[in-house]
PDB file of N, CA and C in Angstrom:
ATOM      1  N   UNK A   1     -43.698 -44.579   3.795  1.00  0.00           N
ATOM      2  CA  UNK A   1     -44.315 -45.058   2.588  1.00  0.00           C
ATOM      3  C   UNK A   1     -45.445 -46.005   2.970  1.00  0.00           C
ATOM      4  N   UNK A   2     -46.724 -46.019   2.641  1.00  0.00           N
ATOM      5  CA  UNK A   2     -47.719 -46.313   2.675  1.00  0.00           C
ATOM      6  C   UNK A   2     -48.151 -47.743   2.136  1.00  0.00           C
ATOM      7  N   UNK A   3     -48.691 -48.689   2.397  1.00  0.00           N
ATOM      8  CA  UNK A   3     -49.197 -49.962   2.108  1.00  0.00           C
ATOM      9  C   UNK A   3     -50.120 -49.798   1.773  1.00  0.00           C
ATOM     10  N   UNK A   4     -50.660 -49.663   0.934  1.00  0.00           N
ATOM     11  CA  UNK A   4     -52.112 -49.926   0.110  1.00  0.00           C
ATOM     12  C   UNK A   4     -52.573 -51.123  -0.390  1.00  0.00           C
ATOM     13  N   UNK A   5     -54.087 -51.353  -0.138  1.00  0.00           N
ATOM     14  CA  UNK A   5     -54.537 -52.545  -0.511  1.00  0.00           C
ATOM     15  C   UNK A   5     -55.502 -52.208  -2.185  1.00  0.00           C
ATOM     16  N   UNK A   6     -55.360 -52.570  -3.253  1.00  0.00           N
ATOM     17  CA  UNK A   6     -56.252 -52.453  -4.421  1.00  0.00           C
ATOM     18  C   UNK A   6     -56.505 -53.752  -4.622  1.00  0.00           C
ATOM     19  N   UNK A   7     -58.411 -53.314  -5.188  1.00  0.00           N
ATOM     20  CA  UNK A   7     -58.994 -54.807  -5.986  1.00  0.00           C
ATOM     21  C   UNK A   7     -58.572 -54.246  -7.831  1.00  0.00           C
ATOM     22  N   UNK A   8     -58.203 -55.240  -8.644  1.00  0.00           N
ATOM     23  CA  UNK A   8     -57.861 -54.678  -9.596  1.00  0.00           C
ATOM     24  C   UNK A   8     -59.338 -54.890 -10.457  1.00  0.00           C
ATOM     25  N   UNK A   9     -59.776 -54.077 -11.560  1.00  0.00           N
ATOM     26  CA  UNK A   9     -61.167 -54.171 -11.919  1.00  0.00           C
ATOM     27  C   UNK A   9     -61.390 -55.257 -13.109  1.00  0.00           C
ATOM     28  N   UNK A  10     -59.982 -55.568 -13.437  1.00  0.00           N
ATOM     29  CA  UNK A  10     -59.643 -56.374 -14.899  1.00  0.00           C
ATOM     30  C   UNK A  10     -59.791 -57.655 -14.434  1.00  0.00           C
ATOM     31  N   UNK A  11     -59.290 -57.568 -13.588  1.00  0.00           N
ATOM     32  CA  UNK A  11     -58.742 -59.447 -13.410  1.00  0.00           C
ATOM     33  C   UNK A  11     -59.500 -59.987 -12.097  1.00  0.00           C
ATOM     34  N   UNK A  12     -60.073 -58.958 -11.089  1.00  0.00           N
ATOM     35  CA  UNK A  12     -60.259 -58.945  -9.746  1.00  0.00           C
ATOM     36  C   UNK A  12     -59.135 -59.626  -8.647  1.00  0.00           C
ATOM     37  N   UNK A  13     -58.129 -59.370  -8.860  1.00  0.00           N
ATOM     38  CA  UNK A  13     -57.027 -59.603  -7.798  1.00  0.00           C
ATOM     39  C   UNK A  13     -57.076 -58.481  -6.781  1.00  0.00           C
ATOM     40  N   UNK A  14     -56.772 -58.957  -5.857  1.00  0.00           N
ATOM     41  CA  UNK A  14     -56.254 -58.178  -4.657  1.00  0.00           C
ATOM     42  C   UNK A  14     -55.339 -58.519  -4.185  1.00  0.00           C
ATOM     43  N   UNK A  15     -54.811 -57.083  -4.342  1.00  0.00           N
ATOM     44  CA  UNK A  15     -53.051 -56.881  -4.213  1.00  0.00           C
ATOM     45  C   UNK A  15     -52.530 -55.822  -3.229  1.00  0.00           C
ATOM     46  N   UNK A  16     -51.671 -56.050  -2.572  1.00  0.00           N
ATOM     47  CA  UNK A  16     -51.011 -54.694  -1.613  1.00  0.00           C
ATOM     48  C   UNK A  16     -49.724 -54.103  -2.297  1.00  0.00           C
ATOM     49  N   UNK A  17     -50.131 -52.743  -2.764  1.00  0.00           N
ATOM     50  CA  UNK A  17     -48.894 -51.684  -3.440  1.00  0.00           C
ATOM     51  C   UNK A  17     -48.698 -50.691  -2.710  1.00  0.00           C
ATOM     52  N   UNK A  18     -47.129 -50.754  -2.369  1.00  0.00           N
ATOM     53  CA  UNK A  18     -46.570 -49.547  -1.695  1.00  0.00           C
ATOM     54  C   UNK A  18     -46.492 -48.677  -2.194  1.00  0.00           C
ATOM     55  N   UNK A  19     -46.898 -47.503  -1.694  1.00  0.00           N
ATOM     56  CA  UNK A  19     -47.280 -46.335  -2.586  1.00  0.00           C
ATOM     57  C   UNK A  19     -46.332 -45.309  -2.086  1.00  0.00           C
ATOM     58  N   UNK A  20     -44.825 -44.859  -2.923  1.00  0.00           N
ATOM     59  CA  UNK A  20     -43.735 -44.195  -2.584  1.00  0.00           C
ATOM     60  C   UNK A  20     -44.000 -42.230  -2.456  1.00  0.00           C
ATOM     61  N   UNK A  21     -45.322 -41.731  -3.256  1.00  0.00           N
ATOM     62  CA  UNK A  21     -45.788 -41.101  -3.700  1.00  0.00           C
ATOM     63  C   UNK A  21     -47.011 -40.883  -3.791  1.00  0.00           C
ATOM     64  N   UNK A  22     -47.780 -39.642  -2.956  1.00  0.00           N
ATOM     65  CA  UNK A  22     -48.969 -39.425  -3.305  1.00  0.00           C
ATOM     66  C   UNK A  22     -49.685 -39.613  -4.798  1.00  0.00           C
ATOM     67  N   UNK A  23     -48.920 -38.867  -5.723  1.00  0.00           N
ATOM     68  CA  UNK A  23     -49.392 -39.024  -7.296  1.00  0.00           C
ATOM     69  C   UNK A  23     -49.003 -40.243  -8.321  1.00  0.00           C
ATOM     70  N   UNK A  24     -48.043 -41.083  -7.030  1.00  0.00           N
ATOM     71  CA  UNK A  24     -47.852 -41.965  -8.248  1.00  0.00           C
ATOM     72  C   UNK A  24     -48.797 -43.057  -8.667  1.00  0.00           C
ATOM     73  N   UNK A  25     -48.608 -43.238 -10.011  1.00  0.00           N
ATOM     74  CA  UNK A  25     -49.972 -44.084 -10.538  1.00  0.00           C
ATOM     75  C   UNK A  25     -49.056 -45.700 -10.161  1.00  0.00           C
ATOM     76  N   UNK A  26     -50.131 -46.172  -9.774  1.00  0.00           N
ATOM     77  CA  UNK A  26     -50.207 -47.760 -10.135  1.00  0.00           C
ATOM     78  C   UNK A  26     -50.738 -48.620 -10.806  1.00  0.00           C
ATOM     79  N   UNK A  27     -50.403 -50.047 -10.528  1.00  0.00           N
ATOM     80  CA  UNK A  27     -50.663 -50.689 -11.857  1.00  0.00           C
ATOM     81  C   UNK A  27     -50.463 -52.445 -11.230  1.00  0.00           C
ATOM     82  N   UNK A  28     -51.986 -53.186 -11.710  1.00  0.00           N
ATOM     83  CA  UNK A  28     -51.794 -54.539 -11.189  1.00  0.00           C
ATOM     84  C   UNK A  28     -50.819 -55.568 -11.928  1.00  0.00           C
ATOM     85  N   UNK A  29     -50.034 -56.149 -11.185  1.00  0.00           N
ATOM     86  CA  UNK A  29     -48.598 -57.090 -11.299  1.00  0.00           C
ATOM     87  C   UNK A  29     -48.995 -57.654 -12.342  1.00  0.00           C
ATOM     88  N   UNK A  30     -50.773 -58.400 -11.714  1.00  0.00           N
ATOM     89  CA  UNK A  30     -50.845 -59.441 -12.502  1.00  0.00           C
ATOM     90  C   UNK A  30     -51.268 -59.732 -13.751  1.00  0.00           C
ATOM     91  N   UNK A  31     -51.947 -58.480 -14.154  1.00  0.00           N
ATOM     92  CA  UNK A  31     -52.611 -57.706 -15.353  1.00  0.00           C
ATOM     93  C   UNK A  31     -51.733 -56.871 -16.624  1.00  0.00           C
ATOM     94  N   UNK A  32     -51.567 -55.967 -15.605  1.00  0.00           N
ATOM     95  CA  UNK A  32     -50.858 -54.784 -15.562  1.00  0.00           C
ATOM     96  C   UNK A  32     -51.625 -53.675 -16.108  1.00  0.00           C
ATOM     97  N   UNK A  33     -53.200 -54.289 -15.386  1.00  0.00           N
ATOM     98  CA  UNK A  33     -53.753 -52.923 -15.587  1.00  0.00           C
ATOM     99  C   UNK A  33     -54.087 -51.417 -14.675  1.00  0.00           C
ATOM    100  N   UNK A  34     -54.270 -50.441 -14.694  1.00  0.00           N
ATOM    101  CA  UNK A  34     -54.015 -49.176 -14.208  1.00  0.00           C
ATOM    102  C   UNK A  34     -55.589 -49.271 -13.233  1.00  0.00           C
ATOM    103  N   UNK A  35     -56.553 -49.908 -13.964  1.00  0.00           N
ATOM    104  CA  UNK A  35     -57.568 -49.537 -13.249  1.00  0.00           C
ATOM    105  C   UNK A  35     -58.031 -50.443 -11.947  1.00  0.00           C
ATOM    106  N   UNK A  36     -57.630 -49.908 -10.952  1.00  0.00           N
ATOM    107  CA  UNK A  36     -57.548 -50.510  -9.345  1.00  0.00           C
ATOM    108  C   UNK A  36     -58.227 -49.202  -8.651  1.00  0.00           C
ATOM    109  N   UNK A  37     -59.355 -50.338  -7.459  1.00  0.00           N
ATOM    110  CA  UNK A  37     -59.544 -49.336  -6.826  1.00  0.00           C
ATOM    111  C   UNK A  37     -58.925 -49.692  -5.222  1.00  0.00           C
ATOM    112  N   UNK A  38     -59.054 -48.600  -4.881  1.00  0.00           N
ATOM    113  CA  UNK A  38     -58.363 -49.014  -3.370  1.00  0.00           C
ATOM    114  C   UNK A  38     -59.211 -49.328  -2.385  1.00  0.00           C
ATOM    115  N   UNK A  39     -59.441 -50.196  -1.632  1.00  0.00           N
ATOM    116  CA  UNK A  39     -60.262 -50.683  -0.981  1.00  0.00           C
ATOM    117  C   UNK A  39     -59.662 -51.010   0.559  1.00  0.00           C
ATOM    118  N   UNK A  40     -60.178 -51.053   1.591  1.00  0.00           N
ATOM    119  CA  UNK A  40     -60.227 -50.890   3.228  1.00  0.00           C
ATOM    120  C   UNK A  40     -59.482 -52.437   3.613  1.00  0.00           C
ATOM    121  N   UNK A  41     -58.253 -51.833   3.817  1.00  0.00           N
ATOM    122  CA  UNK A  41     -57.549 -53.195   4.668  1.00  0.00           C
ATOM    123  C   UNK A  41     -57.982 -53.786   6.005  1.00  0.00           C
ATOM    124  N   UNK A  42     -58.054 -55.282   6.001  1.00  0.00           N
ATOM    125  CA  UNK A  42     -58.545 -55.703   7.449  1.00  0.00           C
ATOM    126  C   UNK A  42     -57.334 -55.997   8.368  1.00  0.00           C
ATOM    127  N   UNK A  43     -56.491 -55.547   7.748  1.00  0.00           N
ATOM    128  CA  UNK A  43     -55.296 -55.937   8.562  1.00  0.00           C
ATOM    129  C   UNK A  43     -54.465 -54.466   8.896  1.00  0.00           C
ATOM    130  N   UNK A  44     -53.797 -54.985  10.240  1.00  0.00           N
ATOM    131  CA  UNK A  44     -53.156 -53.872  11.071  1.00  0.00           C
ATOM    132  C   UNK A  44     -51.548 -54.080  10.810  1.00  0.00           C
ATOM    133  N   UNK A  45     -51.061 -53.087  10.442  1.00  0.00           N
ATOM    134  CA  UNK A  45     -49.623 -53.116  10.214  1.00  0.00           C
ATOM    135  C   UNK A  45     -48.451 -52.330  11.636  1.00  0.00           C
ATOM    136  N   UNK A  46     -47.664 -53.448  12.296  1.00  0.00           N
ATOM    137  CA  UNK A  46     -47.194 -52.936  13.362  1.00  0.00           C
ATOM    138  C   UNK A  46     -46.718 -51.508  13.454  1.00  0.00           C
ATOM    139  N   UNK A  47     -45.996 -51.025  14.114  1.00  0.00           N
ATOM    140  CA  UNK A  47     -45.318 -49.725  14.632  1.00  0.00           C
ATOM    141  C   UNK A  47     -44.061 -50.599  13.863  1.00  0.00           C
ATOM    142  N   UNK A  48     -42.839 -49.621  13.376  1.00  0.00           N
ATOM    143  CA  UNK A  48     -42.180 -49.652  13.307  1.00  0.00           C
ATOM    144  C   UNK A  48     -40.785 -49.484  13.929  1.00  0.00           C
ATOM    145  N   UNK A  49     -41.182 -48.520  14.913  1.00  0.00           N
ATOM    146  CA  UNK A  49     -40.154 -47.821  16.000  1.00  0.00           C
ATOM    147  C   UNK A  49     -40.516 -48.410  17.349  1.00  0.00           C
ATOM    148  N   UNK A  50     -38.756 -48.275  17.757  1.00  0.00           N
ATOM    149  CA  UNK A  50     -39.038 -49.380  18.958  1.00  0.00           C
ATOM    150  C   UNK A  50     -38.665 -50.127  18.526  1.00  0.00           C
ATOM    151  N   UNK A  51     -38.490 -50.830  17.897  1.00  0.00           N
ATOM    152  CA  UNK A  51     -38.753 -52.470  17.256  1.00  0.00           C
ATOM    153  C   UNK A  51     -39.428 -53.497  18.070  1.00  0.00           C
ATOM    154  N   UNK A  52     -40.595 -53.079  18.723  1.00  0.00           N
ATOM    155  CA  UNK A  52     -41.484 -53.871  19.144  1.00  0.00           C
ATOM    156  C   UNK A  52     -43.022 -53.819  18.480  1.00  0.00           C
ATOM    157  N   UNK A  53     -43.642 -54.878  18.313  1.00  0.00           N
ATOM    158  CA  UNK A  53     -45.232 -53.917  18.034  1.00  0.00           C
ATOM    159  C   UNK A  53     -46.040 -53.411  18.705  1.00  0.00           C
ATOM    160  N   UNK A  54     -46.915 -52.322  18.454  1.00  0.00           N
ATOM    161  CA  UNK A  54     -47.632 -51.754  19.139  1.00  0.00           C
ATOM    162  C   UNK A  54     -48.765 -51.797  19.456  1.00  0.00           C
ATOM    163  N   UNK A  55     -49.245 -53.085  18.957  1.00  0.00           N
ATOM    164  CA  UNK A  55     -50.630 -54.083  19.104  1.00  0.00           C
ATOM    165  C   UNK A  55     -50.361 -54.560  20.539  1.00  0.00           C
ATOM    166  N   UNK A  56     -51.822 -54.162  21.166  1.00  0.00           N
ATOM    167  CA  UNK A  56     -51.953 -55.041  22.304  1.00  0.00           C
ATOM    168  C   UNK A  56     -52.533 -56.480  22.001  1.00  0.00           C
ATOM    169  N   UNK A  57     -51.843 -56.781  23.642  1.00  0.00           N
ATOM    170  CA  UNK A  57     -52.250 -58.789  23.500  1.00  0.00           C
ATOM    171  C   UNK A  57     -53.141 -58.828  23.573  1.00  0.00           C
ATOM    172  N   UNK A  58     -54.186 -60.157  23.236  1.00  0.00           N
ATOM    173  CA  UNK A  58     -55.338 -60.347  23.555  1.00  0.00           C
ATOM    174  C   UNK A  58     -55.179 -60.841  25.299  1.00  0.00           C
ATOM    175  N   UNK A  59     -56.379 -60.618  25.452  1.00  0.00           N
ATOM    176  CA  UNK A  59     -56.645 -61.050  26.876  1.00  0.00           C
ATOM    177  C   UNK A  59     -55.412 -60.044  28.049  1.00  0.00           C
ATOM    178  N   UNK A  60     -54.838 -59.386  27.541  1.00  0.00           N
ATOM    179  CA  UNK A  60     -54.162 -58.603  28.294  1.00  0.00           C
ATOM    180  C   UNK A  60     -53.118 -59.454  28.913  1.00  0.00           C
ATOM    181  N   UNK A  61     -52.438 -60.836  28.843  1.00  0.00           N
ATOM    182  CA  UNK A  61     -51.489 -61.285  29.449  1.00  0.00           C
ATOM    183  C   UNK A  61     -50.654 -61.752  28.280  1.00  0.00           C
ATOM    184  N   UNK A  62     -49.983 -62.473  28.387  1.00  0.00           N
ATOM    185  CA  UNK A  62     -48.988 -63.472  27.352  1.00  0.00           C
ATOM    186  C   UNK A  62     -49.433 -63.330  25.840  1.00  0.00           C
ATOM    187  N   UNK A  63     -48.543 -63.804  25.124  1.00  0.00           N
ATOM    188  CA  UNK A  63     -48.991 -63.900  23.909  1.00  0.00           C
ATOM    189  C   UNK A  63     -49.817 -64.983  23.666  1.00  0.00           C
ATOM    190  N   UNK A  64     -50.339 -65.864  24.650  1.00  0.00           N
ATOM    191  CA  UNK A  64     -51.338 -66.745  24.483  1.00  0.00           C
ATOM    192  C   UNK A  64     -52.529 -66.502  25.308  1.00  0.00           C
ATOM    193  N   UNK A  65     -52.536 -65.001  25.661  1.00  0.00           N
ATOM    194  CA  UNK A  65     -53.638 -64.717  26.141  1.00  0.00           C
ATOM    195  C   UNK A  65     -53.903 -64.870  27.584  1.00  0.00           C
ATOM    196  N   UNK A  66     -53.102 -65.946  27.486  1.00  0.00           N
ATOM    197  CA  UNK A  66     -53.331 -66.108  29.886  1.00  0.00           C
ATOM    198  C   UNK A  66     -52.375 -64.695  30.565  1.00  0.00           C
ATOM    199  N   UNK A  67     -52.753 -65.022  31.757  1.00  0.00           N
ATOM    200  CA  UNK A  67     -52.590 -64.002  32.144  1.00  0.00           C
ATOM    201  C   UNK A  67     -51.305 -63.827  32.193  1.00  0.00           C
ATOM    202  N   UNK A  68     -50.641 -65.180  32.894  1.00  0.00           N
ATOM    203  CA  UNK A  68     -48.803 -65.342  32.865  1.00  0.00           C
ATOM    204  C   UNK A  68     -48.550 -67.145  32.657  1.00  0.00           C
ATOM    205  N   UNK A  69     -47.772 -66.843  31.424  1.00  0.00           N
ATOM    206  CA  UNK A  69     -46.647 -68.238  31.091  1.00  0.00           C
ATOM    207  C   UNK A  69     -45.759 -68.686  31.669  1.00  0.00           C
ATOM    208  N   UNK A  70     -45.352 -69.813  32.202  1.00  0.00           N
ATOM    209  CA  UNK A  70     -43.818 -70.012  32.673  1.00  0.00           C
ATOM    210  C   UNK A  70     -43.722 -71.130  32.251  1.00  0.00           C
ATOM    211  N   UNK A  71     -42.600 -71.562  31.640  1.00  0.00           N
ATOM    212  CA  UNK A  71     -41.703 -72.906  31.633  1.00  0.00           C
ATOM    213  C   UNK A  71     -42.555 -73.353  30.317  1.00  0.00           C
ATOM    214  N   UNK A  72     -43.446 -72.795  29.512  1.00  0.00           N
ATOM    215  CA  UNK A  72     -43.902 -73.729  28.438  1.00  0.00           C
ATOM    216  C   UNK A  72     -45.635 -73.758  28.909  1.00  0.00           C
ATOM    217  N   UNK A  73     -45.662 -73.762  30.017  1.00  0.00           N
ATOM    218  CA  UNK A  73     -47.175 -74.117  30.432  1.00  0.00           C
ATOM    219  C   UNK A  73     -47.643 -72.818  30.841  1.00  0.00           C
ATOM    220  N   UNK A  74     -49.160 -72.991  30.437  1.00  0.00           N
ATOM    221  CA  UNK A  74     -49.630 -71.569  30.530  1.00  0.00           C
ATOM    222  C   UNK A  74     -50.542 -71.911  32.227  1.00  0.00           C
ATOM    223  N   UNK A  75     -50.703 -70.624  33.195  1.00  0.00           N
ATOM    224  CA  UNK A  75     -51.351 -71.399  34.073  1.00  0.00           C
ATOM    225  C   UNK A  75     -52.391 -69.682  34.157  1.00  0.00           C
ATOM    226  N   UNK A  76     -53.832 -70.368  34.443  1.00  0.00           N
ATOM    227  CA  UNK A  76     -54.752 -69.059  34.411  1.00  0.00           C
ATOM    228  C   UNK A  76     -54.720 -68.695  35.727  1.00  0.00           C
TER     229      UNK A  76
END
């Protein structure tokens, strides 16, 4: 099931609706109006399987980017 991002045209909210269904219609929470368009998410939604994500690190080391962490301190 799909995460969709819509700007709604009534109210201009932007909202993310899971969309269970190709045909199913939606409708803004905050309005509750029908007319939304769907617009280009800047955000990346992990892998699900695995239960790890499938985003690489920045800088290719640690999650803080160095190359390797130990003990709390990062050393380049």
């Amino acid at each position: 099931m799909p995460l969709y991002e819509y700007e709604c045209k009534s109210c201009d909210d932007v909202i993310e609706i899971l969309v269970r269904s190709p045909g199913e219609e939606v409708a803004c929470p905050k309005c509750s109006s029908a007319e939304l368009t769907r617009v280009l998410s800047v955000t990346a939604a992990p892998s699900m399987s695995g239960g790890g994500s499938s985003l690489p690190m920045a800088g290719g080391g640690e999650a803080c980017g160095a190359p390797r962490c130990c003990g709390g301190g990062c050393q380049m």
